[in-house]
C-alpha atoms as a PDB file:
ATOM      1  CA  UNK A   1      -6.604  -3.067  30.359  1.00  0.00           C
ATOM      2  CA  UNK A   2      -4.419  -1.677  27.449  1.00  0.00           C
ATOM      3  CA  UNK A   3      -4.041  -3.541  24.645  1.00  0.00           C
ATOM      4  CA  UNK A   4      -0.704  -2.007  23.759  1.00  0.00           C
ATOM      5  CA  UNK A   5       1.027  -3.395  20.708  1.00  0.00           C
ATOM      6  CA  UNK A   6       4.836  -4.311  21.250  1.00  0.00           C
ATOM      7  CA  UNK A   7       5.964  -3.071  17.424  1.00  0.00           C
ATOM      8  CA  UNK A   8       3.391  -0.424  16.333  1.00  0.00           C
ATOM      9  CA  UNK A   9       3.167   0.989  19.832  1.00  0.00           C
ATOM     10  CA  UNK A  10      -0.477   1.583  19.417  1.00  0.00           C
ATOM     11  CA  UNK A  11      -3.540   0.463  21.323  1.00  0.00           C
ATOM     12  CA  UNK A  12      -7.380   0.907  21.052  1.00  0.00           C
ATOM     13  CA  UNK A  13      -7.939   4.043  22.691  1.00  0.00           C
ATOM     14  CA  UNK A  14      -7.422   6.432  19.180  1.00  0.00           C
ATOM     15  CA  UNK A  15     -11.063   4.975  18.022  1.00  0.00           C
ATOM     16  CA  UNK A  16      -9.982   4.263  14.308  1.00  0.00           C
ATOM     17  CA  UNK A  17     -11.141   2.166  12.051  1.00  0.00           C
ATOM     18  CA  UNK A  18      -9.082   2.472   8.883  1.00  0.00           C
ATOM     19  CA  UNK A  19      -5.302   2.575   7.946  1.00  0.00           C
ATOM     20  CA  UNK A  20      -3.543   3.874   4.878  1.00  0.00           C
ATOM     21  CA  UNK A  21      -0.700   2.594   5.734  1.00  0.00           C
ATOM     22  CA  UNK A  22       2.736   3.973   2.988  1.00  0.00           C
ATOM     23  CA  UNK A  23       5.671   2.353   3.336  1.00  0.00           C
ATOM     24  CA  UNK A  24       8.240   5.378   3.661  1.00  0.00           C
ATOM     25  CA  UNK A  25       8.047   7.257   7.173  1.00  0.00           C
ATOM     26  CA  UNK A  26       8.309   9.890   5.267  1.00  0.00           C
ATOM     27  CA  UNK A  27       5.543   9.420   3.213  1.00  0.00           C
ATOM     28  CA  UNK A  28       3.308  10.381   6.443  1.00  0.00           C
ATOM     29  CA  UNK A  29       4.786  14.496   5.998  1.00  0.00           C
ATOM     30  CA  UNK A  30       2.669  14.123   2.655  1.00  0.00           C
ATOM     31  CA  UNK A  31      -0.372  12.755   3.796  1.00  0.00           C
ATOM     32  CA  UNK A  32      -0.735  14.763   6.637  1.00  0.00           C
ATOM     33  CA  UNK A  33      -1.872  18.113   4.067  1.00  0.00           C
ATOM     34  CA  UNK A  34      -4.747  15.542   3.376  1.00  0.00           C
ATOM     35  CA  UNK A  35      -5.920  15.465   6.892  1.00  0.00           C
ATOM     36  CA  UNK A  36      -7.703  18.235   9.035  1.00  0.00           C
ATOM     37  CA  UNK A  37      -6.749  17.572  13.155  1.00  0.00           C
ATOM     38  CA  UNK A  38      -3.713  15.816  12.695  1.00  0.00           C
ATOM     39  CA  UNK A  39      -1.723  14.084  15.313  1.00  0.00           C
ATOM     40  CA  UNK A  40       1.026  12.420  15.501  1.00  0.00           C
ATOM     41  CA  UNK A  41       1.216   9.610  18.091  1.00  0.00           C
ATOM     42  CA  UNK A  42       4.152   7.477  17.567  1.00  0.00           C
ATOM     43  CA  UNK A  43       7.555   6.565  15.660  1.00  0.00           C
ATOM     44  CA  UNK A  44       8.597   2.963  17.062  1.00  0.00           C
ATOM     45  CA  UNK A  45      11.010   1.209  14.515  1.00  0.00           C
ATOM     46  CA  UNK A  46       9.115   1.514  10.637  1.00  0.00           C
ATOM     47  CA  UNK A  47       6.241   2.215  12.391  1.00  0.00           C
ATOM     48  CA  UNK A  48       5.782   5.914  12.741  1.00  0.00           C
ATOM     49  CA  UNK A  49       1.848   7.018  12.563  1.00  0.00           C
ATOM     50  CA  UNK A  50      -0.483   9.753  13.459  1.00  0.00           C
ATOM     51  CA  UNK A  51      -3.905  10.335  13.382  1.00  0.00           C
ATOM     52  CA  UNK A  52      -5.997  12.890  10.985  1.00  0.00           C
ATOM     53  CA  UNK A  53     -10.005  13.731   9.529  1.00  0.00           C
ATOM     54  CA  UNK A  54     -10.629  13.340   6.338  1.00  0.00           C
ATOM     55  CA  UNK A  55     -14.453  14.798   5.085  1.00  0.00           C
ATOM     56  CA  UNK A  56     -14.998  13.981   8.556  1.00  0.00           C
ATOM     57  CA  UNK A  57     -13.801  10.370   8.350  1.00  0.00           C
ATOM     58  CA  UNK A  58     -11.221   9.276  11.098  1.00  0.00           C
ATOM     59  CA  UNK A  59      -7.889   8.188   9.355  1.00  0.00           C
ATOM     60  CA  UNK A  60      -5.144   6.331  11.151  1.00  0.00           C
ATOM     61  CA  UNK A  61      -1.657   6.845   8.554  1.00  0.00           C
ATOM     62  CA  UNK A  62       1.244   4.267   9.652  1.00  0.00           C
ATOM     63  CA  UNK A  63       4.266   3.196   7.785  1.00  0.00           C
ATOM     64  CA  UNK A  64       4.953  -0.151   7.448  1.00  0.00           C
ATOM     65  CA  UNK A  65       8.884  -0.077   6.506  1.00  0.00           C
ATOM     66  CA  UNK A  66      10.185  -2.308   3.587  1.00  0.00           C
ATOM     67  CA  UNK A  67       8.962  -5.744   2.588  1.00  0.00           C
ATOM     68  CA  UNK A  68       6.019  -8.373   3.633  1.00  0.00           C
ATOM     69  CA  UNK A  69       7.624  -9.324   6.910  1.00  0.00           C
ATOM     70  CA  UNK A  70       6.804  -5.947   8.531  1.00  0.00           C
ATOM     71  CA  UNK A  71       4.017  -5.575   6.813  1.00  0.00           C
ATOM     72  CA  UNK A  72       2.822  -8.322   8.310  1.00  0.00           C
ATOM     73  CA  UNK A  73       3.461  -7.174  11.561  1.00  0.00           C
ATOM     74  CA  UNK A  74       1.066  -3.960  11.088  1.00  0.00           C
ATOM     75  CA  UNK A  75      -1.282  -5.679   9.499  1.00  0.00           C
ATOM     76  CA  UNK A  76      -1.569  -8.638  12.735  1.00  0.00           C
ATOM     77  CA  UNK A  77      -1.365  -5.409  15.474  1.00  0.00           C
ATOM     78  CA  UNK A  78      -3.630  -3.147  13.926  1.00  0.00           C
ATOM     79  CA  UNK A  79      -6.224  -5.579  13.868  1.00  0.00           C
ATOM     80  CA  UNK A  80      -5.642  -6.282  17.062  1.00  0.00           C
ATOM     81  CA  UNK A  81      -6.923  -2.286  17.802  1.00  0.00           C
ATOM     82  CA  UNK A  82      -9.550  -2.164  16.228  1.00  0.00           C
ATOM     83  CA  UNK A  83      -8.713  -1.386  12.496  1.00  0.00           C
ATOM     84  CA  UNK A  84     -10.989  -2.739   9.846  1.00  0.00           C
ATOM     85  CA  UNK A  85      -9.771  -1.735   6.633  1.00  0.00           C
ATOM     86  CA  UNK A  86      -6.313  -1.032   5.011  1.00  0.00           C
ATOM     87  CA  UNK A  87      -5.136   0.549   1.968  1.00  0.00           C
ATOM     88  CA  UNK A  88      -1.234   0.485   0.923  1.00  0.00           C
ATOM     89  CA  UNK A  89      -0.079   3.087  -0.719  1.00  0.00           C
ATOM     90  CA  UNK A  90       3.394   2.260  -2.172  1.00  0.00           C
ATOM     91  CA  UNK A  91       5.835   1.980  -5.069  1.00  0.00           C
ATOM     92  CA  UNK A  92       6.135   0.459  -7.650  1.00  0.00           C
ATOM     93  CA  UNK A  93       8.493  -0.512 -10.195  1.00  0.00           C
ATOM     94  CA  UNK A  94       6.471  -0.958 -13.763  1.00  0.00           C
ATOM     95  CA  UNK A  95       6.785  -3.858 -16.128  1.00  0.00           C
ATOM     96  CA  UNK A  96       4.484  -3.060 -18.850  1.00  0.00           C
ATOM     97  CA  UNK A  97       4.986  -0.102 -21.626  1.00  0.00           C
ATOM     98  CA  UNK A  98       1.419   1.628 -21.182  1.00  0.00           C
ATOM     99  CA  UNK A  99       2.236   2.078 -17.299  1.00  0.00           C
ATOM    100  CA  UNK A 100       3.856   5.286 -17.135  1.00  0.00           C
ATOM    101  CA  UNK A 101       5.972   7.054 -14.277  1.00  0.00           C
ATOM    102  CA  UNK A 102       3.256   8.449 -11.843  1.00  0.00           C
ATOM    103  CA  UNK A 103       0.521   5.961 -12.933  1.00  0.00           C
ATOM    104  CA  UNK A 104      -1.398   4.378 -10.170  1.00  0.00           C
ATOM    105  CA  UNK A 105      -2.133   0.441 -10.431  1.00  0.00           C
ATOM    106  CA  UNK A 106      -5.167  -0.920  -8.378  1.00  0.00           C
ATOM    107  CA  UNK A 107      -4.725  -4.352  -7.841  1.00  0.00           C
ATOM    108  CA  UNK A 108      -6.719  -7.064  -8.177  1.00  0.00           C
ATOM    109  CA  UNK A 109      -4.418  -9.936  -7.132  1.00  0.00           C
ATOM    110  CA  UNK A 110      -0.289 -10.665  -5.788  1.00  0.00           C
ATOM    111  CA  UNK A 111       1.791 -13.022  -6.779  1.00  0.00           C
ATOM    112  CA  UNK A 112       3.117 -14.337  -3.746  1.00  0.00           C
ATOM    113  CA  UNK A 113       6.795 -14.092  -4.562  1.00  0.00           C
ATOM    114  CA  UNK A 114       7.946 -13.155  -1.156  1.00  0.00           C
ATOM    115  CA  UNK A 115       8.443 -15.044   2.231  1.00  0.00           C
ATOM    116  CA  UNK A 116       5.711 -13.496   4.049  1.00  0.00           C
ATOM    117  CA  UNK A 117       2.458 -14.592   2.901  1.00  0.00           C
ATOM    118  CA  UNK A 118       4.043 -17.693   2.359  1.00  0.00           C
ATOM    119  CA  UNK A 119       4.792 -18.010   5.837  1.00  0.00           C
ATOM    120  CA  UNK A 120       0.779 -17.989   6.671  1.00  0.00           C
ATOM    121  CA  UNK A 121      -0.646 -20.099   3.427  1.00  0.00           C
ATOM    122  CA  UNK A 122       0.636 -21.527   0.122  1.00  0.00           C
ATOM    123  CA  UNK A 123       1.632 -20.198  -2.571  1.00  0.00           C
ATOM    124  CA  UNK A 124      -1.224 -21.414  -4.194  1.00  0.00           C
ATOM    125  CA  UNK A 125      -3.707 -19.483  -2.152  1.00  0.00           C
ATOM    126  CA  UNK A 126      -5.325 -16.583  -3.840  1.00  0.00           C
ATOM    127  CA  UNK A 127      -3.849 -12.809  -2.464  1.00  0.00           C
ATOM    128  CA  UNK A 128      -6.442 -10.965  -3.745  1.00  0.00           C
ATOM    129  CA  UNK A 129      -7.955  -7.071  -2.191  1.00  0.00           C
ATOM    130  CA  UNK A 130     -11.367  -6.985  -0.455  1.00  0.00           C
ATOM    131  CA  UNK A 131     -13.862  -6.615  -3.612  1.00  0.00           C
ATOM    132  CA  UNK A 132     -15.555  -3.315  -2.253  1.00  0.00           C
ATOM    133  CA  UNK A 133     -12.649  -1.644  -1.084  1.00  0.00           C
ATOM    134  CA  UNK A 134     -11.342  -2.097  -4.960  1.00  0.00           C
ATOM    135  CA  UNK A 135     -14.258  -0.895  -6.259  1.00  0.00           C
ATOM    136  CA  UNK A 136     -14.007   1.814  -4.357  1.00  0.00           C
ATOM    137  CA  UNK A 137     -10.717   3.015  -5.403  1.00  0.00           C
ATOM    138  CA  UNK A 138     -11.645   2.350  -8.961  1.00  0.00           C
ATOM    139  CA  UNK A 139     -14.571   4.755  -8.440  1.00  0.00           C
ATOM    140  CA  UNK A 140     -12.118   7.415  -6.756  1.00  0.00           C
ATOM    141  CA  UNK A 141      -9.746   7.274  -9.393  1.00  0.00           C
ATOM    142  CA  UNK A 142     -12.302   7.384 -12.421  1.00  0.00           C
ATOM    143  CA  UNK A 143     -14.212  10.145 -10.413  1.00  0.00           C
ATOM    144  CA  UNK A 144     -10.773  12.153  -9.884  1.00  0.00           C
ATOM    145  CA  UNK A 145      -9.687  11.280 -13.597  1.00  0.00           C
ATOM    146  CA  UNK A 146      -6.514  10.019 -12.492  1.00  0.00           C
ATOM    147  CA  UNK A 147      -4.458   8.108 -14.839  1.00  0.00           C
ATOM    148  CA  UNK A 148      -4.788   4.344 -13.330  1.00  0.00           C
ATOM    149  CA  UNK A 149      -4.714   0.574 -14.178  1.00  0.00           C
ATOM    150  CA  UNK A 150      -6.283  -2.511 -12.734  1.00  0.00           C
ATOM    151  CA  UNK A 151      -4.472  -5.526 -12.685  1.00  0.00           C
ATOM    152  CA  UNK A 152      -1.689  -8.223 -10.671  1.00  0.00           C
ATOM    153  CA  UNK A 153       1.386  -7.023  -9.308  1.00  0.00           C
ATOM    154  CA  UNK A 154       3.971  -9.593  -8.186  1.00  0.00           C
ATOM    155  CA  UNK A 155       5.376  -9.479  -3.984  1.00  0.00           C
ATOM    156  CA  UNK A 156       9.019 -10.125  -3.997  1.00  0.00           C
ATOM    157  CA  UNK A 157      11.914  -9.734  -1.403  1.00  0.00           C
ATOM    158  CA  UNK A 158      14.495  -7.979  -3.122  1.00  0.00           C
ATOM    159  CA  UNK A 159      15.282  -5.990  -6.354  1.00  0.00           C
ATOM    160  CA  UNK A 160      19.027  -7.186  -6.329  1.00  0.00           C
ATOM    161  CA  UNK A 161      19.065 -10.485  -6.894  1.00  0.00           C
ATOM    162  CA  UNK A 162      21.403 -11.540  -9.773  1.00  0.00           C
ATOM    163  CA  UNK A 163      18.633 -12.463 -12.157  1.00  0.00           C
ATOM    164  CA  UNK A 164      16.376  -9.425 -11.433  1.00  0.00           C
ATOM    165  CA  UNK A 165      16.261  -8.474 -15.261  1.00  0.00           C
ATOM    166  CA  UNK A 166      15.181 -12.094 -16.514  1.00  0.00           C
ATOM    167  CA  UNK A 167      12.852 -12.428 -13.597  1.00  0.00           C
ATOM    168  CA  UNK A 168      10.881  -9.131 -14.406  1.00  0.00           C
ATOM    169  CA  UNK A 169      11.084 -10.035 -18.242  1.00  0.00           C
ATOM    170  CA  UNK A 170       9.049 -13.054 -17.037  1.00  0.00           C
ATOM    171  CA  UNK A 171       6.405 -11.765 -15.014  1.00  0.00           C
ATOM    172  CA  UNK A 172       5.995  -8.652 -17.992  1.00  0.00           C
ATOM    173  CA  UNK A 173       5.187 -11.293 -20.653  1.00  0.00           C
ATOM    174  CA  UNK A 174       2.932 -13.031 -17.988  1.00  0.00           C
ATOM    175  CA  UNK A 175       0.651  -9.818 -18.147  1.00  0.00           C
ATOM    176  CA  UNK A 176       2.061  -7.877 -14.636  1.00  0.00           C
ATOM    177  CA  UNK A 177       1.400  -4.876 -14.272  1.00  0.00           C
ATOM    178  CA  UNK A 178       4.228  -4.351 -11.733  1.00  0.00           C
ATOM    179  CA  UNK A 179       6.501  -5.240  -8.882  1.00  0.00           C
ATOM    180  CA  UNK A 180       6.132  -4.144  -5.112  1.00  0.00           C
ATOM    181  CA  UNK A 181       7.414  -5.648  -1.796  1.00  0.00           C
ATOM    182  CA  UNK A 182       4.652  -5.421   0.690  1.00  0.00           C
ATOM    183  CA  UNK A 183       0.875  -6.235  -0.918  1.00  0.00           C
ATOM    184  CA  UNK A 184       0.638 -10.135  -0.754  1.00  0.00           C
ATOM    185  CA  UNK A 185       1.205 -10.189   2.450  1.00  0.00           C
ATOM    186  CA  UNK A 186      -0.974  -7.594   3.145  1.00  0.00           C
ATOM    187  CA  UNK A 187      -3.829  -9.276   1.059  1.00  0.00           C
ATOM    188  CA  UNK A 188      -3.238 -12.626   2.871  1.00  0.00           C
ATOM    189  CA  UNK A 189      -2.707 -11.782   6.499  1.00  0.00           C
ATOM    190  CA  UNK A 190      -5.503  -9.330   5.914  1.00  0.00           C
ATOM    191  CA  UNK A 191      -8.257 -11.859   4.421  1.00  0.00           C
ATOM    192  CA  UNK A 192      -7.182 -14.191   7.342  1.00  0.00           C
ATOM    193  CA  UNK A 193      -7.627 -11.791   9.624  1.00  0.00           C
ATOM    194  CA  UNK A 194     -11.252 -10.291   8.402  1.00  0.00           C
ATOM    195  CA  UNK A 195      -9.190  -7.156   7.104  1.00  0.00           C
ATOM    196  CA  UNK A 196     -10.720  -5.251   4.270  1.00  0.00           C
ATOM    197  CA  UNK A 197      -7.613  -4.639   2.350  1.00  0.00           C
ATOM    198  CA  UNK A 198      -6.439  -3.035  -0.680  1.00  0.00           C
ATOM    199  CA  UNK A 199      -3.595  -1.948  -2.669  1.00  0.00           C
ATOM    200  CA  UNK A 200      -2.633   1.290  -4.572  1.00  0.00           C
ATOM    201  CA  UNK A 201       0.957   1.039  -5.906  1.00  0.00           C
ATOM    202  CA  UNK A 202       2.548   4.408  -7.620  1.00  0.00           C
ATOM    203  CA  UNK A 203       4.765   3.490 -10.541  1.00  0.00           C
ATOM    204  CA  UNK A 204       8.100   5.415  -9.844  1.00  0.00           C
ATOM    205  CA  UNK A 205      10.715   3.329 -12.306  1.00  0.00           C
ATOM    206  CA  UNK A 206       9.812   2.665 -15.936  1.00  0.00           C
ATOM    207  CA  UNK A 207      10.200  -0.716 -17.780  1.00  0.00           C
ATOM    208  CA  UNK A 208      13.203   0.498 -19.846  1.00  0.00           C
ATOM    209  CA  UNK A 209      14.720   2.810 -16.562  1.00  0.00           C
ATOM    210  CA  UNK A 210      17.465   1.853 -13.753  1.00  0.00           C
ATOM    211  CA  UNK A 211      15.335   0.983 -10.772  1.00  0.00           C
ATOM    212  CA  UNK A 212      18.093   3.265  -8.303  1.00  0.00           C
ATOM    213  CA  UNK A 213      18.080   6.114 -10.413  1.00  0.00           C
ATOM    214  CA  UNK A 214      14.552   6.252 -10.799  1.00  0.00           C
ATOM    215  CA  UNK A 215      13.818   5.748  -6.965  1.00  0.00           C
ATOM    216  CA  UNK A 216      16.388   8.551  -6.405  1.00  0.00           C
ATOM    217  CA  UNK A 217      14.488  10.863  -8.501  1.00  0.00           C
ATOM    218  CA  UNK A 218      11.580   9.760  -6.395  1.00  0.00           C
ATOM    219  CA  UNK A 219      12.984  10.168  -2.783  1.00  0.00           C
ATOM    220  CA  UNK A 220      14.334  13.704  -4.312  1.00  0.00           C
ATOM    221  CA  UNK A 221      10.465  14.701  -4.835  1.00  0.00           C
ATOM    222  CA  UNK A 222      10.671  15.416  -8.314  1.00  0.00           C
ATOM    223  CA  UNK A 223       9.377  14.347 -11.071  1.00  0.00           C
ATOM    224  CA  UNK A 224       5.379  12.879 -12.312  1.00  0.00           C
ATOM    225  CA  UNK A 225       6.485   9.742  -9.555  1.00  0.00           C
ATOM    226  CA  UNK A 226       5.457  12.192  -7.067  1.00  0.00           C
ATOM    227  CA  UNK A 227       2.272  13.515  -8.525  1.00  0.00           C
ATOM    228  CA  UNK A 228       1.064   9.952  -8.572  1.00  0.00           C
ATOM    229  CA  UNK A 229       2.062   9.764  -4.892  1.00  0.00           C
ATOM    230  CA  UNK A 230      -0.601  12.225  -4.321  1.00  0.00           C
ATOM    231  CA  UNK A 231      -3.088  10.635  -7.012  1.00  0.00           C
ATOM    232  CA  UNK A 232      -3.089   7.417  -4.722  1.00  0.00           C
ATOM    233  CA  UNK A 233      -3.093   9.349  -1.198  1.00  0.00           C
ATOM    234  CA  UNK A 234      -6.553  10.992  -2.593  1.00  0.00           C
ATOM    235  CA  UNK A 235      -7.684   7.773  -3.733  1.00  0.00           C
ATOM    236  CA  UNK A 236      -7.480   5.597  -1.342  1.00  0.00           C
ATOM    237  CA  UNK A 237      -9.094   8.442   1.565  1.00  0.00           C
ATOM    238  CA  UNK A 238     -11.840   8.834  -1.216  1.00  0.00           C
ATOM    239  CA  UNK A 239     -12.091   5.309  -0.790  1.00  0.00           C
ATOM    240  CA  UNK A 240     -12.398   5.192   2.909  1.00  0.00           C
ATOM    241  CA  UNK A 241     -15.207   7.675   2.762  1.00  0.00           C
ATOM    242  CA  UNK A 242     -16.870   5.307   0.454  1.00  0.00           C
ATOM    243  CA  UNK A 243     -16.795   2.457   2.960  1.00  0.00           C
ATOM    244  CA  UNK A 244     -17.755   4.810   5.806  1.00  0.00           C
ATOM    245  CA  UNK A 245     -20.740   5.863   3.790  1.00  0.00           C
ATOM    246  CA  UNK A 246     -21.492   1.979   2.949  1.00  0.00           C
ATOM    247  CA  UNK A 247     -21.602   1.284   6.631  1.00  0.00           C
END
């Protein structure tokens, strides 16, 4: 019997096992140069993904759309076919001076600012990666000399709220590295749900830049943003390779 999943469109027959999974639909026309055999198998709603090889290594690449809430979705129906490890790959905007534009940030924990993950556990609970699968990445990066940092991000809903520029002076003298929509969901859901899970956010909009302009620039495909959108595509396939060797 299928086990066709209502939003993702996906069931168990494509024999994968792990999903970088980008926000941006788009995002998939860049990852596919990564990938020898690719297919593509669906576009339902967000969720557009296709299937590739990479160093032999069976890749599923799905976009997740914007924020936790859909996220969330992937993260509950591509368990549910079989995947067992996850990497986002997303953007970020930057709240500390020594990130610069194209940067990659690993991270090691979410602050659960956003509705999501707080729709499964408290805000108290920990949204933190799976421990190899960041070790991993840190390996890929340092072996790749990529220019990367480890540390928290913070999970929000929205970059328009009236106070946006007080909030993210808040959370910058707090230590964070940066702001994202999607990975404390993804780190709750997925520890929940057995999911090794990680998180590889590209820093597109500078601490002292106008987060629209700077996310224009990006979407345009110019710029160092989108050289770190190809530092943390290698990355986080380097990573899976890693895991598949572990196993």
């Amino acid at each position: 019997m299928s086990n066709l999943q209502p939003h993702i469109q996906l069931d168990d027959s494509h024999g994968v096992k792990y999903a970088i999974m980008p926000g941006d639909p788009a995002r998939l026309d860049r990852i596919a140069p990564f990938l020898d055999d690719v297919q593509e198998i669906m576009f339902n709603r967000e969720y557009r993904s296709l299937t590739g090889y990479y160093k032999g290594v069976k890749i599923l690449a799905i976009s997740t759309g914007m924020g936790g809430a859909s996220t969330g979705i992937a993260v509950e129906e591509l368990k549910l076919i079989g995947i067992e490890a996850m990497i986002r790959i997303g953007s970020c905007g930057g709240l500390q001076p020594q990130i610069k534009l194209g940067d990659i940030i690993l991270v090691n924990g979410a602050v659960c600012d956003d509705g999501a993950s707080k729709t499964y556990m408290p805000a108290e609970f920990p949204a933190v990666p799976d421990a190899n699968m960041l070790f991993f990445c840190m390996e890929a990066a340092k072996e790749n000399n990529l220019p990367h940092h480890v540390g928290i991000a913070r999970s929000h809903d929205s970059f328009y709220t009236d106070e946006e520029e007080s909030i993210d002076a808040y959370w910058s003298k707090k230590g964070v590295l940066g702001c994202d929509m999607e990975t404390a969901s993804l780190f709750v859901i997925g520890h929940l749900r057995g999911v090794k899970a990680a998180s590889i956010l590209n820093n597109v909009v500078a601490p002292d830049e106008d987060t629209a302009d700077s996310i224009g620039d990006y979407v345009a495909g110019e710029g160092l943003a989108m050289q770190g959108e190809r530092n943390e595509i290698l990355v986080a396939l380097e990573a899976f390779v890693k895991l598949d060797a572990m196993k």
